[in-house]
N, C-alpha and C. Protein backbone atom coordinates (compact mmCIF):
# COMPACT_ATOMS: atom_id res chain seq x y z
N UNK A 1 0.82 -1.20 0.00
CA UNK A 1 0.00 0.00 0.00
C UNK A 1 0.87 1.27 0.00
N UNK A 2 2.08 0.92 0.75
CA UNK A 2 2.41 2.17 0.79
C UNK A 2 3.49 2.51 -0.43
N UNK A 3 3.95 1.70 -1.07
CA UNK A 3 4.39 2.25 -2.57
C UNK A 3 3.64 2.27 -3.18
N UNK A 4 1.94 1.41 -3.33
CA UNK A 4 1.08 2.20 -4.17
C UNK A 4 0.83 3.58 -4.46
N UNK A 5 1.09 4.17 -2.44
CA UNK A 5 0.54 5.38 -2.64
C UNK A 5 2.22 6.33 -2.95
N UNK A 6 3.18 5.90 -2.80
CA UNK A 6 4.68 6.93 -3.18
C UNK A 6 4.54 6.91 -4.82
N UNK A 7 3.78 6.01 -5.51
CA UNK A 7 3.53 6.25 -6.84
C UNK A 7 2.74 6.97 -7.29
N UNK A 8 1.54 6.97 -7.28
CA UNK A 8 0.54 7.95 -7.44
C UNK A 8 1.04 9.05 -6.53
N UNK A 9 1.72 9.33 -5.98
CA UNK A 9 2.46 10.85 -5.48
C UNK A 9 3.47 10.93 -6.76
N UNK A 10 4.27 10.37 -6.65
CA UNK A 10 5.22 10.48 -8.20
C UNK A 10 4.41 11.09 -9.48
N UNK A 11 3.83 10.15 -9.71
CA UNK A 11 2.70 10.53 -10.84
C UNK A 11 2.35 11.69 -11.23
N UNK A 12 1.92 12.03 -9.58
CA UNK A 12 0.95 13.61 -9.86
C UNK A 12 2.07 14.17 -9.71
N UNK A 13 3.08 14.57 -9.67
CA UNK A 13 3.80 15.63 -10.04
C UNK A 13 4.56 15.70 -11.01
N UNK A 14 4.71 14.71 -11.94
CA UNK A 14 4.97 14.37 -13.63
C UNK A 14 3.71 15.32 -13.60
N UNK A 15 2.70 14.83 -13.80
CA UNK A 15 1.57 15.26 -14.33
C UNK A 15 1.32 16.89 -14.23
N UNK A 16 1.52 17.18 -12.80
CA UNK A 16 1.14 18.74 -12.74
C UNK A 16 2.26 19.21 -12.91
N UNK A 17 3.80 19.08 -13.69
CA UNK A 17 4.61 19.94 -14.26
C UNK A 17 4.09 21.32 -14.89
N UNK A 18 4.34 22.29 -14.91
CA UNK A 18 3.94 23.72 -15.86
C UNK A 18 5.81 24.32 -15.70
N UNK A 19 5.87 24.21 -16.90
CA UNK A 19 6.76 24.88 -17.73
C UNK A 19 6.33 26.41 -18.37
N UNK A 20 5.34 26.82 -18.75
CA UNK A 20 4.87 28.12 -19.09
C UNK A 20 5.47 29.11 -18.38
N UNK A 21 5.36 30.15 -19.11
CA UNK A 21 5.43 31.87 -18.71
C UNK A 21 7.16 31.45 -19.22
N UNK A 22 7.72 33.01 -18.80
CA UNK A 22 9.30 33.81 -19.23
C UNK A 22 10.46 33.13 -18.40
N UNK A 23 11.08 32.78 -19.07
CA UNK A 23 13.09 31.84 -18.56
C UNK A 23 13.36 33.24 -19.59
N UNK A 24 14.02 33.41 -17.93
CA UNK A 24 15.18 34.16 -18.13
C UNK A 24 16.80 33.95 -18.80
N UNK A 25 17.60 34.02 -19.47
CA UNK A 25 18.61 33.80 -19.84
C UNK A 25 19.67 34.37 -20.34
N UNK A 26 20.65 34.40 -20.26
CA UNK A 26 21.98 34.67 -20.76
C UNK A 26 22.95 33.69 -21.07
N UNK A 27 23.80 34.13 -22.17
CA UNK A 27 24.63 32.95 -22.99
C UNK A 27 25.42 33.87 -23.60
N UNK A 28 26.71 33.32 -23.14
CA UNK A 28 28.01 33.39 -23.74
C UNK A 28 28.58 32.86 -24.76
N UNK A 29 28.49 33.64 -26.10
CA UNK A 29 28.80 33.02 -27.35
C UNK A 29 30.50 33.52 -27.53
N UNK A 30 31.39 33.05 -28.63
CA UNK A 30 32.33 33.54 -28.95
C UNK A 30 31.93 34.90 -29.48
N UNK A 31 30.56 35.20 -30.09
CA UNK A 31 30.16 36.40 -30.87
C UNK A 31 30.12 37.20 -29.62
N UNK A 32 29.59 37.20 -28.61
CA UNK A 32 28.96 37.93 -26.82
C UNK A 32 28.14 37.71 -26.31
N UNK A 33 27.55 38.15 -25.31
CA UNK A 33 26.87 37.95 -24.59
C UNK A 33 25.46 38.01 -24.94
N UNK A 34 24.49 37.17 -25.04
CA UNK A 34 23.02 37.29 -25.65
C UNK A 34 22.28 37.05 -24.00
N UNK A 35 21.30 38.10 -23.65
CA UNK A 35 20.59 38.25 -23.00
C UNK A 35 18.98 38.06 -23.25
N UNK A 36 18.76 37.25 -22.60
CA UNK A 36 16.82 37.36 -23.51
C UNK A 36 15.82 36.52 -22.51
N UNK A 37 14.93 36.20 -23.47
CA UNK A 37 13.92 35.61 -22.94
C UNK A 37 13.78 34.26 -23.99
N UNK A 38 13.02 33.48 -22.83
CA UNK A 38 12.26 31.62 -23.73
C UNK A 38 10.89 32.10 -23.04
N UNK A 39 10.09 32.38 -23.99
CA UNK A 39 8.42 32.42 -23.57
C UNK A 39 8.11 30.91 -23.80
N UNK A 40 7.51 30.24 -22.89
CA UNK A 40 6.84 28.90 -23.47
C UNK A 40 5.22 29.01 -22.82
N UNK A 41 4.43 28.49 -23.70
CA UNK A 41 3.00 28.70 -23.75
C UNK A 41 2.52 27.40 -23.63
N UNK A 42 1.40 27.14 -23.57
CA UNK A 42 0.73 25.60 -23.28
C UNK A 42 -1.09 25.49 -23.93
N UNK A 43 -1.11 24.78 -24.81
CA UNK A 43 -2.56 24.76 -25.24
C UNK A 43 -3.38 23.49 -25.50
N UNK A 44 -3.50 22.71 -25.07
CA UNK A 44 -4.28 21.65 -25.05
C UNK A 44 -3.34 20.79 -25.05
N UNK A 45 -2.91 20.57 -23.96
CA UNK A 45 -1.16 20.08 -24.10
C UNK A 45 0.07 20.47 -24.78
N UNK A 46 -0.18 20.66 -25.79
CA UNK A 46 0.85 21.17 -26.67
C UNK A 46 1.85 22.33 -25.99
N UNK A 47 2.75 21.88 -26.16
CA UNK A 47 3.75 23.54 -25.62
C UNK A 47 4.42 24.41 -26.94
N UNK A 48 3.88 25.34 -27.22
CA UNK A 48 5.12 26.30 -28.21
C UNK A 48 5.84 27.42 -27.38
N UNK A 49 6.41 27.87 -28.35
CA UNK A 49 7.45 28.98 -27.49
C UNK A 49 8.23 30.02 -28.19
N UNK A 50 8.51 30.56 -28.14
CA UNK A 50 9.66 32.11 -28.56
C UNK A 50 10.76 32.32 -27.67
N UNK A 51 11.38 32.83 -28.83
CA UNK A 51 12.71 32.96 -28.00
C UNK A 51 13.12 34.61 -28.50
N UNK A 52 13.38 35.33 -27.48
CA UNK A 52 13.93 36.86 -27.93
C UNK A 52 15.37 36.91 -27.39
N UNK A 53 15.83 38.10 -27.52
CA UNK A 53 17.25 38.53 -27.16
C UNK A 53 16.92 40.26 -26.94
N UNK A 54 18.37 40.88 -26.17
CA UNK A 54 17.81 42.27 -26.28
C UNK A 54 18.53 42.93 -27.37
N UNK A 55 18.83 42.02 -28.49
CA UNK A 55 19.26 42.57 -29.73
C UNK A 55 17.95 42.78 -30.42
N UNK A 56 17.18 42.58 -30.27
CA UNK A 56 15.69 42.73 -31.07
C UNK A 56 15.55 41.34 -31.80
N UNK A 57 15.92 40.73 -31.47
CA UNK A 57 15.51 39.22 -32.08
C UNK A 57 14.66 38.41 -31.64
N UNK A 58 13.99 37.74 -32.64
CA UNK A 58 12.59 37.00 -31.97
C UNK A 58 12.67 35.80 -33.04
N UNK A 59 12.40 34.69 -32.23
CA UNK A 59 12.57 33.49 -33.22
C UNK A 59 11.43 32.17 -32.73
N UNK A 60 10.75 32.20 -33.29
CA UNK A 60 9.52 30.54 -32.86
C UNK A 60 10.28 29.27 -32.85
N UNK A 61 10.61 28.85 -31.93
CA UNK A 61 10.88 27.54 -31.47
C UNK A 61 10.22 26.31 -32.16
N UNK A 62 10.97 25.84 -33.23
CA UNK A 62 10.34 24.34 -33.41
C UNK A 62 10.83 23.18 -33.33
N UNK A 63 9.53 22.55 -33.69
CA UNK A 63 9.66 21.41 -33.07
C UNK A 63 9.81 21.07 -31.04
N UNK A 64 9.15 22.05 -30.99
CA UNK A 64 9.08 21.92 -29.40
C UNK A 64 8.97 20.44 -28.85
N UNK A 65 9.51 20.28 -27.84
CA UNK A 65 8.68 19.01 -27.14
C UNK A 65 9.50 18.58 -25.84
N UNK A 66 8.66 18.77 -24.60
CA UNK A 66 8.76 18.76 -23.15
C UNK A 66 8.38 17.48 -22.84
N UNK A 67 8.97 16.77 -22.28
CA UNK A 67 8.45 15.18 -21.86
C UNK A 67 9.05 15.12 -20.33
N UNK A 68 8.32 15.42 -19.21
CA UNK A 68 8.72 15.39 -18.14
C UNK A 68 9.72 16.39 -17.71
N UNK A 69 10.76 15.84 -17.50
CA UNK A 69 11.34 17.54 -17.06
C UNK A 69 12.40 17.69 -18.42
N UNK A 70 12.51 16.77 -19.33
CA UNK A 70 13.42 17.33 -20.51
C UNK A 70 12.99 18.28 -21.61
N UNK A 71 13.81 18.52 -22.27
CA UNK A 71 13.22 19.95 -23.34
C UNK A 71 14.04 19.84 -24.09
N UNK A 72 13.34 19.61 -26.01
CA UNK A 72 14.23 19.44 -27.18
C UNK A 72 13.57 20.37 -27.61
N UNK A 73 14.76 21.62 -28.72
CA UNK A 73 13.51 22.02 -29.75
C UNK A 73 14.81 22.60 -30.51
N UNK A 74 14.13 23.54 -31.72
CA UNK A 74 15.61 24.05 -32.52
C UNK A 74 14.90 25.95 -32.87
N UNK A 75 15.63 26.28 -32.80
CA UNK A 75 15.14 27.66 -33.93
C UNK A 75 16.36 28.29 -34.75
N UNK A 76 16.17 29.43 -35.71
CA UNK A 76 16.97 29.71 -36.65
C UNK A 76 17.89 30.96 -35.84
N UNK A 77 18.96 30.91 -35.99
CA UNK A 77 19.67 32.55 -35.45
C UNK A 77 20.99 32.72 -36.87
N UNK A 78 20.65 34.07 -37.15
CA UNK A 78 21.29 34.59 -38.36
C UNK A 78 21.48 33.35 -39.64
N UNK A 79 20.94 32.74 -39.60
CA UNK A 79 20.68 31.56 -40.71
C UNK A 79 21.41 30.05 -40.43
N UNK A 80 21.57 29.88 -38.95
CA UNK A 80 21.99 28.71 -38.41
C UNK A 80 20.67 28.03 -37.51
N UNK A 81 20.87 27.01 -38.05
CA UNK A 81 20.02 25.96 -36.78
C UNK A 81 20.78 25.74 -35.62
N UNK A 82 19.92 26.39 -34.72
CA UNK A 82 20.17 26.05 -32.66
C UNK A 82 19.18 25.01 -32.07
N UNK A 83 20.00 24.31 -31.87
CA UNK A 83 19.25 23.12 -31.08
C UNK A 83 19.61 23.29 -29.79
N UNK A 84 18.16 23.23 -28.89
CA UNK A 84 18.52 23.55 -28.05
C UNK A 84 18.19 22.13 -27.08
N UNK A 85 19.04 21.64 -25.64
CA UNK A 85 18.48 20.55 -25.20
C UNK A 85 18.80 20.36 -23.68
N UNK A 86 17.72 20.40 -22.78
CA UNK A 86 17.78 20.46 -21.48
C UNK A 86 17.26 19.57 -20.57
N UNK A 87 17.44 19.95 -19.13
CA UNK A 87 16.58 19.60 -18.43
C UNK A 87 16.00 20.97 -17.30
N UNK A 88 14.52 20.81 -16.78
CA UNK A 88 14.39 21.62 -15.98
C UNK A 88 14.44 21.08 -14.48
N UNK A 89 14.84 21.75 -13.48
CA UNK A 89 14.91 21.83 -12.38
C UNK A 89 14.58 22.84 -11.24
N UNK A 90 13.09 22.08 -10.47
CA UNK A 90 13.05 23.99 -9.78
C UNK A 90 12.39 24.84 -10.83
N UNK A 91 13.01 25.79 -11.08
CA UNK A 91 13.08 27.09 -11.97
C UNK A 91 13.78 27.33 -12.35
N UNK A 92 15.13 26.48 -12.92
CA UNK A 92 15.87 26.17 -13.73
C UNK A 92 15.72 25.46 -14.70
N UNK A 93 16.37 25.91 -15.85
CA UNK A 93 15.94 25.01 -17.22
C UNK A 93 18.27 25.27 -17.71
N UNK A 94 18.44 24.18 -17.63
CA UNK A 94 19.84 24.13 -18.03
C UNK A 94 19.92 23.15 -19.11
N UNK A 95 20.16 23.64 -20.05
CA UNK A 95 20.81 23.11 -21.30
C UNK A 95 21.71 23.16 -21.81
N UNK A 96 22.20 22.73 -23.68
CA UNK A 96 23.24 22.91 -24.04
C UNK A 96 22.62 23.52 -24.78
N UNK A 97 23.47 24.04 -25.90
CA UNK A 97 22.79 25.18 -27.18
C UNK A 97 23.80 24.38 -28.06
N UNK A 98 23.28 23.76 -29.36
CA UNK A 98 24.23 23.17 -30.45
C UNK A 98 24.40 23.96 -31.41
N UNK A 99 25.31 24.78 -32.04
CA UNK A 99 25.24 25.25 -33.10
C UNK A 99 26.11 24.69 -33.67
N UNK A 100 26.03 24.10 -34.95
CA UNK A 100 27.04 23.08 -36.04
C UNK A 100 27.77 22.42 -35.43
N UNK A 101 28.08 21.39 -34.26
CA UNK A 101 28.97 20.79 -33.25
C UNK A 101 29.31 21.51 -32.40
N UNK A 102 29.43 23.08 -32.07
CA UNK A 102 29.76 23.59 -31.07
C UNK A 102 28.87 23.24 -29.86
N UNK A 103 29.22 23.39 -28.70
CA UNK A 103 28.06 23.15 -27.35
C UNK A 103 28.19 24.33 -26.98
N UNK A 104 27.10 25.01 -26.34
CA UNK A 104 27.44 26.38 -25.68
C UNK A 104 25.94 26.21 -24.23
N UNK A 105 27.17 26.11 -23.10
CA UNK A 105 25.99 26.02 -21.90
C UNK A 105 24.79 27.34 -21.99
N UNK A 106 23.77 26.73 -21.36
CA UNK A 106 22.57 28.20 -21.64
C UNK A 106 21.66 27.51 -20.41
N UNK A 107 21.62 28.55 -19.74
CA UNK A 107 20.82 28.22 -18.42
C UNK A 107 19.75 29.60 -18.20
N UNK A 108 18.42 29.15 -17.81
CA UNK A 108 17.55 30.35 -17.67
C UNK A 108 16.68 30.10 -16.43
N UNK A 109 16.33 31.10 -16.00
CA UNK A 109 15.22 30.81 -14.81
C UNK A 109 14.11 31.50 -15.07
N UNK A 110 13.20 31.04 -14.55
CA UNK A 110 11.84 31.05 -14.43
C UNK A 110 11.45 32.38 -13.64
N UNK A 111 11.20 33.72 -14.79
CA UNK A 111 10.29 34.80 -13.73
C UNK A 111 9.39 34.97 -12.72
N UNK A 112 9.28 35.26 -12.13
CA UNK A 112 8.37 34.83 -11.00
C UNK A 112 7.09 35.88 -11.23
């Protein structure tokens, strides 16, 4: 009974994950420092998302997809594919950032 019930506790908090609203972030490229935002949204499960910078850049995240606490997706920056790939923790979301084999750490937190 009583790992029945440490499971169905497990469960429900897979389940009630929310990833939504603004991650904060900064990332250190060889180019500099990119400061911005990961908006992620939620609609009938589905999660999409945007990604800005305070260079004025805005880019739609595809191929989104959150499966528990991991996070794959890619978007375009100056005509390169960024793949981006994490895990969240808390109000942390720490990933890597792939651009053409490079790795570049990218960690953001969750606005409150």
């Amino acid at each position: 009974m009583k790992s029945l019930l440490l499971s169905i506790c497990f469960l429900a908090g897979i389940v009630v994950a929310d990833y939504t609203g603004s991650w904060e972030y900064s990332i250190d490229t060889p180019e500099g420092t990119y400061d911005g935002e990961l908006v992620l949204v939620q609609a009938d499960g589905t999660y999409t998302g945007k990604l800005t910078n305070n260079d004025d850049f805005e880019a739609d995240v595809k191929d989104l997809e959150i499966d528990g606490d991991k996070i794959s997706c890619y978007f375009y920056f100056q005509g390169y594919k960024v793949y981006i790939k994490g895990t969240f923790a808390d109000d942390k979301l720490k990933a890597n950032i792939d651009v053409e084999g490079m790795q570049i750490p990218f960690v953001a937190t969750k606005k409150s």
